[in-house]
PDB file of N, CA and C in Angstrom:
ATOM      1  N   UNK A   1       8.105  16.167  12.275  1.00  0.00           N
ATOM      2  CA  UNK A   1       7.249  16.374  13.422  1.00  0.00           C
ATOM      3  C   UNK A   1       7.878  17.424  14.332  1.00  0.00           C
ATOM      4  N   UNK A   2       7.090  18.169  14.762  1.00  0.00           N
ATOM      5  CA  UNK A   2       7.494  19.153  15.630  1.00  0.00           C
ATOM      6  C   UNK A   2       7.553  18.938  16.739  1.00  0.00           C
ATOM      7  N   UNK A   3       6.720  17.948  17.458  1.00  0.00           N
ATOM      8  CA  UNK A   3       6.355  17.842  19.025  1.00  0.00           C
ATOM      9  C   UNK A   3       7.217  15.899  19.268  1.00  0.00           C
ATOM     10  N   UNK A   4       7.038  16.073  20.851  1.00  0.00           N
ATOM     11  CA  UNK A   4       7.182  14.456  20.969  1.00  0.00           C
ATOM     12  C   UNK A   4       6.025  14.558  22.662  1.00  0.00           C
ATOM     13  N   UNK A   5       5.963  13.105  22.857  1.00  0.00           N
ATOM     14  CA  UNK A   5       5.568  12.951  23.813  1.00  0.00           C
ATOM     15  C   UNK A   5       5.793  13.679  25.447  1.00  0.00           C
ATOM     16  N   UNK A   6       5.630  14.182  26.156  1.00  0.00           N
ATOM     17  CA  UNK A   6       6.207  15.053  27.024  1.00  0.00           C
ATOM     18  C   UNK A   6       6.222  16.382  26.767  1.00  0.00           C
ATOM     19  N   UNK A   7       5.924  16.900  25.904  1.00  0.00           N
ATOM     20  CA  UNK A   7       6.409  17.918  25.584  1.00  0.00           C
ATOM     21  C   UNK A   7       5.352  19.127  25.847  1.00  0.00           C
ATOM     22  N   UNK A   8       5.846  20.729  26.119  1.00  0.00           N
ATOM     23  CA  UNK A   8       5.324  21.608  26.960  1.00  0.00           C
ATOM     24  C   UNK A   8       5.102  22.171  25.087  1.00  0.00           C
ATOM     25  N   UNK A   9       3.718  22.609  24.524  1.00  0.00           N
ATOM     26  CA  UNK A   9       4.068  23.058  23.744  1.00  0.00           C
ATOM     27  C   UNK A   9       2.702  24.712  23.355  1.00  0.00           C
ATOM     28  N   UNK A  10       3.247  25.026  22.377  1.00  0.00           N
ATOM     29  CA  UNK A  10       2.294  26.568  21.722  1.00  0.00           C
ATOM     30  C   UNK A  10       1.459  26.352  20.911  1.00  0.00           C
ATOM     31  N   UNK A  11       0.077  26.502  21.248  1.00  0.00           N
ATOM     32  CA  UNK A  11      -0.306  26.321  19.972  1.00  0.00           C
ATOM     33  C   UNK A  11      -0.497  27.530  18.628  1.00  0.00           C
ATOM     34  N   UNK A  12      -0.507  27.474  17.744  1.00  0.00           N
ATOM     35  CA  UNK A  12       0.069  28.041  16.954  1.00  0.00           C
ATOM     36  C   UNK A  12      -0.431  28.237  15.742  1.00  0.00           C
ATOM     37  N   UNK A  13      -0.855  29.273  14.821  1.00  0.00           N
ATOM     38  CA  UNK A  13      -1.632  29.635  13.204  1.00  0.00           C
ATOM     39  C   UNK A  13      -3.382  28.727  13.011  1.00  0.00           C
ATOM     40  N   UNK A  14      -3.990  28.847  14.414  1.00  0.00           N
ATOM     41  CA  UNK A  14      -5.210  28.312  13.756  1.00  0.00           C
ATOM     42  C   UNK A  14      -6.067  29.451  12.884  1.00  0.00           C
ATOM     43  N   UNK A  15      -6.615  28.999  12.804  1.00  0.00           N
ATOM     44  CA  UNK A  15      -7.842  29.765  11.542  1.00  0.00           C
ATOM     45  C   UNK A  15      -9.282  29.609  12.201  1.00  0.00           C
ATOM     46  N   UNK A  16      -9.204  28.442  12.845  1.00  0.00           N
ATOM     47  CA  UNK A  16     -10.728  28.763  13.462  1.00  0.00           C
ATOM     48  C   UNK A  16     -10.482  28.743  15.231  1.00  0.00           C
ATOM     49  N   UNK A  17     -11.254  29.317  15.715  1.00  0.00           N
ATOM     50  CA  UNK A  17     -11.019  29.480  17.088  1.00  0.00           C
ATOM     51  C   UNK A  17      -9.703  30.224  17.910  1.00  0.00           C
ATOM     52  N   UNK A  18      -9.287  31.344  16.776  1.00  0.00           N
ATOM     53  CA  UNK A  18      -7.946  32.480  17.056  1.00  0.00           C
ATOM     54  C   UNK A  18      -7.590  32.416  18.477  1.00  0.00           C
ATOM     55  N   UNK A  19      -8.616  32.504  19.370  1.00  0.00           N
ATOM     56  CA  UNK A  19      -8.118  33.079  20.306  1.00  0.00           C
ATOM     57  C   UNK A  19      -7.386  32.023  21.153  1.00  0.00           C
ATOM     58  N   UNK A  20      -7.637  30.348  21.206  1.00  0.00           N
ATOM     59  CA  UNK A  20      -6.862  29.956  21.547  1.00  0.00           C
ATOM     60  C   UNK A  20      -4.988  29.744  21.398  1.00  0.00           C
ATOM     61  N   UNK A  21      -5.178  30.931  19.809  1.00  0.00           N
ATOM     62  CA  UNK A  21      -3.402  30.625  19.442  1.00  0.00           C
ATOM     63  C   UNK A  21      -2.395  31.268  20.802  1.00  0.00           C
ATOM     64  N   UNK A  22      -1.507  30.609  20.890  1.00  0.00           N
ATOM     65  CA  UNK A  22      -0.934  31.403  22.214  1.00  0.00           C
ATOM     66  C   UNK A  22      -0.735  30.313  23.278  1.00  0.00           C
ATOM     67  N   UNK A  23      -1.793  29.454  23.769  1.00  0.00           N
ATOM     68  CA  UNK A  23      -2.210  28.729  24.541  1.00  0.00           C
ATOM     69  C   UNK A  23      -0.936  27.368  24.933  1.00  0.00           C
ATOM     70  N   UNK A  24      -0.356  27.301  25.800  1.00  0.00           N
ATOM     71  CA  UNK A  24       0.047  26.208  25.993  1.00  0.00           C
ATOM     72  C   UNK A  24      -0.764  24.921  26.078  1.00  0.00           C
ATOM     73  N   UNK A  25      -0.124  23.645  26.242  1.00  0.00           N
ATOM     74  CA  UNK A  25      -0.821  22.427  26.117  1.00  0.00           C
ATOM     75  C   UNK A  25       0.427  21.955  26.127  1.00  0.00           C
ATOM     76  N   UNK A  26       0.044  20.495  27.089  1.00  0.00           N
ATOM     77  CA  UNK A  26       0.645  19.213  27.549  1.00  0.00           C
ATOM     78  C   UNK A  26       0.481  18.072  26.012  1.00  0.00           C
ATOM     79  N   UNK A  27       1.930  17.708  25.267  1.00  0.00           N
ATOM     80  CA  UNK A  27       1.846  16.658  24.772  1.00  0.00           C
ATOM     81  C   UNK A  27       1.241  14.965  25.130  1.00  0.00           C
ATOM     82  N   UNK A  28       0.329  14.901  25.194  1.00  0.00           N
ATOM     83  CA  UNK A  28      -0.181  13.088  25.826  1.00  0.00           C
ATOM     84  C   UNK A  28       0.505  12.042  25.100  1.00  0.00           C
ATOM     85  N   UNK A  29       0.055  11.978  24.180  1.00  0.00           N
ATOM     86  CA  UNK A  29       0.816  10.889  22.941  1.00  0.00           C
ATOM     87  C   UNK A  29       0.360  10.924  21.605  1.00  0.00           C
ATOM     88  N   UNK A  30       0.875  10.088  20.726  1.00  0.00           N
ATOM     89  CA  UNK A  30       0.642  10.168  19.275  1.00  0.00           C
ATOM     90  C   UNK A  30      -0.914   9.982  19.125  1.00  0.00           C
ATOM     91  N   UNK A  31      -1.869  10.284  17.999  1.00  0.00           N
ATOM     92  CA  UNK A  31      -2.709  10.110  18.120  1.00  0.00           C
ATOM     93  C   UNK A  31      -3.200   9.291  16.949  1.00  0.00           C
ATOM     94  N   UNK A  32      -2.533   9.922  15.346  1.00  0.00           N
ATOM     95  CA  UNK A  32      -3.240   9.293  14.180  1.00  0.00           C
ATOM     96  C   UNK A  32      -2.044  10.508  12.933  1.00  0.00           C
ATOM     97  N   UNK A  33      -2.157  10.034  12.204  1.00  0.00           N
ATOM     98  CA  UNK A  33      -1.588  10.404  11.066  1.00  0.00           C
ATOM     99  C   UNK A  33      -2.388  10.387   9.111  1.00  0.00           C
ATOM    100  N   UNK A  34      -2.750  11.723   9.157  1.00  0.00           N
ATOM    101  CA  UNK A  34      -3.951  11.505   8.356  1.00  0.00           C
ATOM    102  C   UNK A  34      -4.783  12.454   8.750  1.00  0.00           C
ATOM    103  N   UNK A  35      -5.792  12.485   7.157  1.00  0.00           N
ATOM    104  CA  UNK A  35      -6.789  13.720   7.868  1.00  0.00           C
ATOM    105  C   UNK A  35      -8.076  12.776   7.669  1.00  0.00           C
ATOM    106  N   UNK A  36      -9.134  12.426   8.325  1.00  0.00           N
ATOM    107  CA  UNK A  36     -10.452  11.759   8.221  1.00  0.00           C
ATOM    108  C   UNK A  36     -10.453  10.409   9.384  1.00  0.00           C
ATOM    109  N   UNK A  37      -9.114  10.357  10.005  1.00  0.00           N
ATOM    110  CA  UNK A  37      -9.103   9.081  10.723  1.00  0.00           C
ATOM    111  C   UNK A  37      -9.446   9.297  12.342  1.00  0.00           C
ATOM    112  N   UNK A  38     -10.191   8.399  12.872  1.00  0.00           N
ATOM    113  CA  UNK A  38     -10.349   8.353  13.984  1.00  0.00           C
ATOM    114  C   UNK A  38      -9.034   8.016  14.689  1.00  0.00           C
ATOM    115  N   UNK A  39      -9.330   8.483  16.318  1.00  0.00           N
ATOM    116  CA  UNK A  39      -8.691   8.001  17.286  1.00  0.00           C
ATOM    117  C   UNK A  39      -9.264   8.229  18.437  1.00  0.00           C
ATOM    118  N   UNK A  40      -9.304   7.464  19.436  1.00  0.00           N
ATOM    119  CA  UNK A  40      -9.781   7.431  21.006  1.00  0.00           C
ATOM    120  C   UNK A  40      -8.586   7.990  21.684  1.00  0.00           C
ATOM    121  N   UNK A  41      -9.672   9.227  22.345  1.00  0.00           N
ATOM    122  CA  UNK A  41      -8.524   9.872  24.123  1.00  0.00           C
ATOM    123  C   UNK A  41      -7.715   8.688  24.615  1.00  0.00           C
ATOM    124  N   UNK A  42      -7.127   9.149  25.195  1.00  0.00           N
ATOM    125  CA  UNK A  42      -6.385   8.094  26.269  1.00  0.00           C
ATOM    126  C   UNK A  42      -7.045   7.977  27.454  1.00  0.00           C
ATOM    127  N   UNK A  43      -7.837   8.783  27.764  1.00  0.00           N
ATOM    128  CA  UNK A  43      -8.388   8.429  28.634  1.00  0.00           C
ATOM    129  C   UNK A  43      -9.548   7.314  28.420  1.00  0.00           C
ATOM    130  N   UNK A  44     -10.089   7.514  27.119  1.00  0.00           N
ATOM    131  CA  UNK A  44     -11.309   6.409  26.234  1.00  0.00           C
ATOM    132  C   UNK A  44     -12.709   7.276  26.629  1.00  0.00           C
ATOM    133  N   UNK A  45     -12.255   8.339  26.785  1.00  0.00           N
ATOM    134  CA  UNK A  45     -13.557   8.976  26.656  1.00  0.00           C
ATOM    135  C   UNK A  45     -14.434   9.447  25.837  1.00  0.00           C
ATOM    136  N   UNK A  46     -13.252  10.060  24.660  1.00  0.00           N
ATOM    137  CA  UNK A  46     -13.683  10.897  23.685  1.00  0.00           C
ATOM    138  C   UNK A  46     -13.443  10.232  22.489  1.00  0.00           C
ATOM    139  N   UNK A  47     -14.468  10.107  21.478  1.00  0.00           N
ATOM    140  CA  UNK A  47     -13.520   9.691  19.610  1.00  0.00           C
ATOM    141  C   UNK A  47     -13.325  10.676  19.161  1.00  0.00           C
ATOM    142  N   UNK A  48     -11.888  11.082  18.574  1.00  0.00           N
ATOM    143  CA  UNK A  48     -11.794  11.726  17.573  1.00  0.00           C
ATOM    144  C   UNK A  48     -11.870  12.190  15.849  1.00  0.00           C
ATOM    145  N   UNK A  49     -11.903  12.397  15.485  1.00  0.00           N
ATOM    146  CA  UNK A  49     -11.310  12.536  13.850  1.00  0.00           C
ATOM    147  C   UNK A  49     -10.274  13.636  13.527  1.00  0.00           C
ATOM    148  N   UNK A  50      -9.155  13.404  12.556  1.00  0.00           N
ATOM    149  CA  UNK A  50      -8.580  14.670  12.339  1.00  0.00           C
ATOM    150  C   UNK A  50      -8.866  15.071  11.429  1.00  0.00           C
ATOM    151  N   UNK A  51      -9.143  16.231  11.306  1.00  0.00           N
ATOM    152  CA  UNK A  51      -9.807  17.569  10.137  1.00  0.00           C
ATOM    153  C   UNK A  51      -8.474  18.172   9.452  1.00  0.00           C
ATOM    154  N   UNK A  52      -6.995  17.409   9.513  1.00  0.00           N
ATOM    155  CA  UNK A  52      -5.982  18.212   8.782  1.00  0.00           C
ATOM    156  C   UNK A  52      -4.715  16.580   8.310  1.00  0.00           C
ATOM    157  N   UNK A  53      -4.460  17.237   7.380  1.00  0.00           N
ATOM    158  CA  UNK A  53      -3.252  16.430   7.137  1.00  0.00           C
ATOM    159  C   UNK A  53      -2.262  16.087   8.080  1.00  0.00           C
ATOM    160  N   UNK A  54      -1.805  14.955   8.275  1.00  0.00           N
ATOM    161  CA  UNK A  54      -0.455  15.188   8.804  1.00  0.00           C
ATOM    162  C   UNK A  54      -0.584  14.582  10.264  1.00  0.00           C
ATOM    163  N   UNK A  55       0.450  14.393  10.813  1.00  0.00           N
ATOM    164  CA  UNK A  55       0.308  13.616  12.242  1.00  0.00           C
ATOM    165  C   UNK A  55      -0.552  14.823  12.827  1.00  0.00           C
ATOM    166  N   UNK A  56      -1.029  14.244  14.320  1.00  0.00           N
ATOM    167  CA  UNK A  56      -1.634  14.870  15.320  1.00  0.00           C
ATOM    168  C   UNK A  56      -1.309  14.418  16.483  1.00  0.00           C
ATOM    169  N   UNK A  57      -1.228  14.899  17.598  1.00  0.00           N
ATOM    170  CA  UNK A  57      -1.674  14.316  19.255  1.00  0.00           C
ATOM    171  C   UNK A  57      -2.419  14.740  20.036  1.00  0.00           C
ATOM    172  N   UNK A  58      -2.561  13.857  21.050  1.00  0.00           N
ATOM    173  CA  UNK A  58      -3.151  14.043  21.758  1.00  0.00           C
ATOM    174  C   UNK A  58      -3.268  15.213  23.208  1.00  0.00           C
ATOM    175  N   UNK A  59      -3.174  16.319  23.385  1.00  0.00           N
ATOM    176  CA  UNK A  59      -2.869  17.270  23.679  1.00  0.00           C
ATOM    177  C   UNK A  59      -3.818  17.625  25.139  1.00  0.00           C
ATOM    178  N   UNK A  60      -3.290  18.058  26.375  1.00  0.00           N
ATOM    179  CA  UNK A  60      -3.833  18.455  27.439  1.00  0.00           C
ATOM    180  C   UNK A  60      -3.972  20.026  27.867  1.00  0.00           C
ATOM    181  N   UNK A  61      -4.761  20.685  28.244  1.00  0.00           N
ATOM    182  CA  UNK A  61      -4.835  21.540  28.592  1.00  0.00           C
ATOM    183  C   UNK A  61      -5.490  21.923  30.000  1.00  0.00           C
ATOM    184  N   UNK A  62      -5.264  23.114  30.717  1.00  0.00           N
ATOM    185  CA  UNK A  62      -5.392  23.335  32.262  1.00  0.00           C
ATOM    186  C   UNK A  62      -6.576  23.331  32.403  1.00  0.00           C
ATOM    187  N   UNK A  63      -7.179  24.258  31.176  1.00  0.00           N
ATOM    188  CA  UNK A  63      -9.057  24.631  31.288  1.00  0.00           C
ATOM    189  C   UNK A  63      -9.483  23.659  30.312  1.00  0.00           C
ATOM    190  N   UNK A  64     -10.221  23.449  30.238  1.00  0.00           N
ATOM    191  CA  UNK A  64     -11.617  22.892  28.973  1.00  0.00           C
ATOM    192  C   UNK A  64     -10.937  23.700  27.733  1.00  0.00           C
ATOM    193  N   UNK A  65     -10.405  23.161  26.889  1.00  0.00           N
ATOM    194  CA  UNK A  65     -11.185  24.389  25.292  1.00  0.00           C
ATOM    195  C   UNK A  65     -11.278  23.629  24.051  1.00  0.00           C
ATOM    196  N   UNK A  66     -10.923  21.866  24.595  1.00  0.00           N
ATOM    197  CA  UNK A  66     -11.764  21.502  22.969  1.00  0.00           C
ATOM    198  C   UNK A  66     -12.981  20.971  23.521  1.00  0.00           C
ATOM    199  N   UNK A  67     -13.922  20.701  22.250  1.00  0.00           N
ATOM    200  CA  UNK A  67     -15.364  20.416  22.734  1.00  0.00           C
ATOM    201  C   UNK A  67     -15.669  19.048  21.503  1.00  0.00           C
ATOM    202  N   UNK A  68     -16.452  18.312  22.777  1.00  0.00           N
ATOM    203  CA  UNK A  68     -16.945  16.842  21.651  1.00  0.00           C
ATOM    204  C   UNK A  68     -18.536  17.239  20.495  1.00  0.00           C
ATOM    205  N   UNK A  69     -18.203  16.510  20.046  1.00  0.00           N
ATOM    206  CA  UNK A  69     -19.017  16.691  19.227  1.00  0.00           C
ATOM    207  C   UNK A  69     -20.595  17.032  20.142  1.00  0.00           C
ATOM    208  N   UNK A  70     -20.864  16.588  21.190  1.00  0.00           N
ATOM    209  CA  UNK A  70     -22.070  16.560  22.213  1.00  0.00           C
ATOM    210  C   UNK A  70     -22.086  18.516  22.502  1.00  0.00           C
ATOM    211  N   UNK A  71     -20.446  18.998  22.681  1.00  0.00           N
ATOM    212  CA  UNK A  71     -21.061  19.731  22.955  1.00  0.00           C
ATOM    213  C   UNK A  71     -19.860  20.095  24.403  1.00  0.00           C
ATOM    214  N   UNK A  72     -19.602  19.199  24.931  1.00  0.00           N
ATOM    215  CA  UNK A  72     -19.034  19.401  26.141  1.00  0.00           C
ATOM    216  C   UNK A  72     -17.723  19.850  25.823  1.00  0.00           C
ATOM    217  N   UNK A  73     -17.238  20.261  27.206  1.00  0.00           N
ATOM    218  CA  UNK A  73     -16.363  20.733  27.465  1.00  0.00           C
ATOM    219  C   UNK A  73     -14.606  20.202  27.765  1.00  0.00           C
ATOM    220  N   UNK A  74     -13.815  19.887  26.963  1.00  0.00           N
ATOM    221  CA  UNK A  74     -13.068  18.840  27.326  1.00  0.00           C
ATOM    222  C   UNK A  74     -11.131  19.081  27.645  1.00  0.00           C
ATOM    223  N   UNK A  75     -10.498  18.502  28.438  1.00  0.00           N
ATOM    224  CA  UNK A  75      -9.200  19.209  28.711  1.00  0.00           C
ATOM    225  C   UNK A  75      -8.382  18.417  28.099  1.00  0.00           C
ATOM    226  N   UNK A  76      -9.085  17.565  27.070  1.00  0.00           N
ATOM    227  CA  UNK A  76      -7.768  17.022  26.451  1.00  0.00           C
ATOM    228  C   UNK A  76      -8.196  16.553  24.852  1.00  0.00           C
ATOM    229  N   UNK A  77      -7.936  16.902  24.034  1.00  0.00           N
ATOM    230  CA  UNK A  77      -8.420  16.981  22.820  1.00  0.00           C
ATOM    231  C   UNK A  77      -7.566  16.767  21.446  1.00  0.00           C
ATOM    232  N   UNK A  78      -7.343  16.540  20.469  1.00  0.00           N
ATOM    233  CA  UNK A  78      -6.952  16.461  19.322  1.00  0.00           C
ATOM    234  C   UNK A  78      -6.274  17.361  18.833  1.00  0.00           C
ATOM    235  N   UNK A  79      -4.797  17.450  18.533  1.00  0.00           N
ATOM    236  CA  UNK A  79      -4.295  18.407  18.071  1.00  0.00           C
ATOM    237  C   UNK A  79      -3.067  18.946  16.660  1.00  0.00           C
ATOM    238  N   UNK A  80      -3.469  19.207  15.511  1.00  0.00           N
ATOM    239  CA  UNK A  80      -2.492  18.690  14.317  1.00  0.00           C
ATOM    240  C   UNK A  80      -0.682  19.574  14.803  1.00  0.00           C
ATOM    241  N   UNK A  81       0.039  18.636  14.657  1.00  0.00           N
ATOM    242  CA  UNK A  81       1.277  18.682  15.096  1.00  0.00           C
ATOM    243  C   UNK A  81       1.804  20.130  14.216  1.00  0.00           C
ATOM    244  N   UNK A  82       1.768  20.191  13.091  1.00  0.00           N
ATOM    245  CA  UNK A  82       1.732  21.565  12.259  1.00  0.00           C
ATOM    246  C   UNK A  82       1.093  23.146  13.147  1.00  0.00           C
ATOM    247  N   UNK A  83       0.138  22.780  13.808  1.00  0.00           N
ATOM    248  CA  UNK A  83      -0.187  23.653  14.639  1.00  0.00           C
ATOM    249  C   UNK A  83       0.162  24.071  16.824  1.00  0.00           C
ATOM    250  N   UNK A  84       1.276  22.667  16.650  1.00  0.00           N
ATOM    251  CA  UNK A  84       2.312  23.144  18.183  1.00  0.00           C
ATOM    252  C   UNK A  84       3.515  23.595  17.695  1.00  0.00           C
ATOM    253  N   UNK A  85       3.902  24.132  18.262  1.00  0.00           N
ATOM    254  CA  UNK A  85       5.582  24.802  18.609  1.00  0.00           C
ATOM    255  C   UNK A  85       6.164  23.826  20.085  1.00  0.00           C
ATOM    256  N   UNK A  86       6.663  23.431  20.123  1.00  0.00           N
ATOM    257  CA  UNK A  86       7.154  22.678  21.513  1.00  0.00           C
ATOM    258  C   UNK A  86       8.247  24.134  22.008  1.00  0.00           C
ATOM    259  N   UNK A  87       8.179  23.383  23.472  1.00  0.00           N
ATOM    260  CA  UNK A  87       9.333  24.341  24.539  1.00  0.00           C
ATOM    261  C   UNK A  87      10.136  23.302  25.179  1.00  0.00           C
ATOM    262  N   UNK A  88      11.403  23.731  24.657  1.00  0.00           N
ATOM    263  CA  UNK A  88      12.144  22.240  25.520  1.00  0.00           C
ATOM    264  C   UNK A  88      13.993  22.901  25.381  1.00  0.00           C
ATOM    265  N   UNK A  89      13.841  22.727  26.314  1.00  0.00           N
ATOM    266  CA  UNK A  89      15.841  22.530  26.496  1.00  0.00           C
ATOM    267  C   UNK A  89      16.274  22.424  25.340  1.00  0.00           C
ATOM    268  N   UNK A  90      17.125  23.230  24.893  1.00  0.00           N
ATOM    269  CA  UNK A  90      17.746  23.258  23.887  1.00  0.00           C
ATOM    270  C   UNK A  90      19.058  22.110  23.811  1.00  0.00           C
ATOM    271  N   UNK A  91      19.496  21.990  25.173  1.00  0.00           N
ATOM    272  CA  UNK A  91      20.603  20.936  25.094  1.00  0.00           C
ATOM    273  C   UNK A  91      21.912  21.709  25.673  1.00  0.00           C
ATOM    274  N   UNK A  92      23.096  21.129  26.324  1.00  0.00           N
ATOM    275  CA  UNK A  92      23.706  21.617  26.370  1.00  0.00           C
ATOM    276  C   UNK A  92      25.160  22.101  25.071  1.00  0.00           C
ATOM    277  N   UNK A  93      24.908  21.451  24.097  1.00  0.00           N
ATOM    278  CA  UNK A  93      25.508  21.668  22.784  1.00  0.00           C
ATOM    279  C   UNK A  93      24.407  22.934  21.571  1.00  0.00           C
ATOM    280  N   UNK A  94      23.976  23.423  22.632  1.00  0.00           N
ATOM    281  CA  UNK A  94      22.870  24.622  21.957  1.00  0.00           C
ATOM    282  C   UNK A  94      23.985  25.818  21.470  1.00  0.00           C
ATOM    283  N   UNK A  95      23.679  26.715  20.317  1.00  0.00           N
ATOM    284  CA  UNK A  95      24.477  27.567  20.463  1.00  0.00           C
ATOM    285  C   UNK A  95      23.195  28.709  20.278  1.00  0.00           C
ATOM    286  N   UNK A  96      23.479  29.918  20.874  1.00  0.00           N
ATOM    287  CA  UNK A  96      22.776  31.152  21.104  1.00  0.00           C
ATOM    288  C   UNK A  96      23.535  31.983  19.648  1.00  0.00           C
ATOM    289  N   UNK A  97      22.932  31.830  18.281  1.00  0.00           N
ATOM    290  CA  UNK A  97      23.378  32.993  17.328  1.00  0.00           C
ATOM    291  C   UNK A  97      22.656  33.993  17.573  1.00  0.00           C
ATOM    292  N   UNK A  98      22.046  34.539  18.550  1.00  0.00           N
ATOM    293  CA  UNK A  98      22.454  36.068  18.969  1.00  0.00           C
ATOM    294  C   UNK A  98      23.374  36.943  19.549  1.00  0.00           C
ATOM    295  N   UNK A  99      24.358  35.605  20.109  1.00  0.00           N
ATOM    296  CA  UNK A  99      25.781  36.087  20.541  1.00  0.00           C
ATOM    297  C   UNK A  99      26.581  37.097  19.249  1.00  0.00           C
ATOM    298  N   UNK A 100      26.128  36.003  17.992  1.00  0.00           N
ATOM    299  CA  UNK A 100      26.807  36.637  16.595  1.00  0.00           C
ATOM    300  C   UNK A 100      26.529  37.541  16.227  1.00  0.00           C
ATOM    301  N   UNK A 101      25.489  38.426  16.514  1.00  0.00           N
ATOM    302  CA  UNK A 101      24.956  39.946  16.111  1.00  0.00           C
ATOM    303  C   UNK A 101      25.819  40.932  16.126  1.00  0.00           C
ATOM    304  N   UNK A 102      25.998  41.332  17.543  1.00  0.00           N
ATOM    305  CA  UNK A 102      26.855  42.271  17.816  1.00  0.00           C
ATOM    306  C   UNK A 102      28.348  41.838  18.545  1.00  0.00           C
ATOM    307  N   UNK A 103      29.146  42.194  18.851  1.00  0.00           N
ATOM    308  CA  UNK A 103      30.458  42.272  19.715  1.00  0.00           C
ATOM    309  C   UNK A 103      30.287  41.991  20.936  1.00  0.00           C
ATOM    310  N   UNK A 104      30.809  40.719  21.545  1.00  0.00           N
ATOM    311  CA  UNK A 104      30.382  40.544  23.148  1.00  0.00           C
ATOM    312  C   UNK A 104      31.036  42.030  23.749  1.00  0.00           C
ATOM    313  N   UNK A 105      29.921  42.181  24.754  1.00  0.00           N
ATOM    314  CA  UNK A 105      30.923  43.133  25.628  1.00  0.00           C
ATOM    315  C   UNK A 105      31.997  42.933  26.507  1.00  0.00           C
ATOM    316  N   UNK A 106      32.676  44.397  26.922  1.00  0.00           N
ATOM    317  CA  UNK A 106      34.007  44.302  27.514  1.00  0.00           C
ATOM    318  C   UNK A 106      33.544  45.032  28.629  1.00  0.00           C
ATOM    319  N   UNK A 107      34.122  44.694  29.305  1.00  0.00           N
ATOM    320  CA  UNK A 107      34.522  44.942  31.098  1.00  0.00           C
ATOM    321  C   UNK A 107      35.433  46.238  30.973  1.00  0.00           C
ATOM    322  N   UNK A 108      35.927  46.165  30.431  1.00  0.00           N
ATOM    323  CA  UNK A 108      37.163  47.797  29.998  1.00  0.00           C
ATOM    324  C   UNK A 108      36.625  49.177  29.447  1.00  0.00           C
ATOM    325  N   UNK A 109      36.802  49.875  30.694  1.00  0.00           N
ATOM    326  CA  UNK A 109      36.054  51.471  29.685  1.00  0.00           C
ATOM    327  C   UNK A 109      36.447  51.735  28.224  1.00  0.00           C
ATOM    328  N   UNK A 110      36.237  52.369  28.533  1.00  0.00           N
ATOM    329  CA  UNK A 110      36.055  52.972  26.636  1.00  0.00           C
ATOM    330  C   UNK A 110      36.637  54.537  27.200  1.00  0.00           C
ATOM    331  N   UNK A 111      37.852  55.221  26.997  1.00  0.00           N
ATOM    332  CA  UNK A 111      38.352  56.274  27.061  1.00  0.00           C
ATOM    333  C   UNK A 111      37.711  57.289  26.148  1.00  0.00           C
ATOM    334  N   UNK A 112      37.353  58.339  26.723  1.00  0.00           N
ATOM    335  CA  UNK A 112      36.676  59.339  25.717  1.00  0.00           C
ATOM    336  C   UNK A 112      37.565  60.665  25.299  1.00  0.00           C
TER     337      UNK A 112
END
């Protein structure tokens, strides 16, 4: 799984509806695992189904951009975990291998 609960994440390689790739979204919670299975919003507004393999959640967004089957407009919608990237603190035991590329720099001229 890529995402967890809390989590600030990207969404990422859809195929239908491109232009939302890019888009951040608020992790809500787990939703269903499986492709054909229902699940209810958390809020209990909306039923879902998932149309992909594999876990999904429940996912928030600032504007409207999934839509119920009715038609409407909705800010929190169904989302297959294969298709977020999360953003999160790396930790303080993170290491940056772009340090390893090149030679840290020096504070000391370089005599010409």
């Amino acid at each position: 799984m890529n995402c967890k609960p809390g989590d600030l994440a990207q969404l990422k390689g859809l195929v239908v509806n491109t232009e939302l790739n890019g888009r951040f979204l608020e992790v809500l919670s787990f939703a269903c695992n499986g492709k054909g299975i229902s699940a209810i919003s958390p809020d209990g507004k909306t039923r879902w189904t998932s149309v992909k393999e594999g876990v999904h959640w429940f996912c928030k967004s600032n504007v409207p951009i999934f839509h119920s089957k009715k038609g409407t407009a909705l800010e929190i919608g169904l989302v297959a975990d294969s298709n977020l990237r999360p953003i999160r603190d790396p930790g303080d035991d993170a290491h940056d291998e772009t340090l390893s590329w090149l030679p840290v720099p020096s504070r000391e001229g370089v005599e010409a």
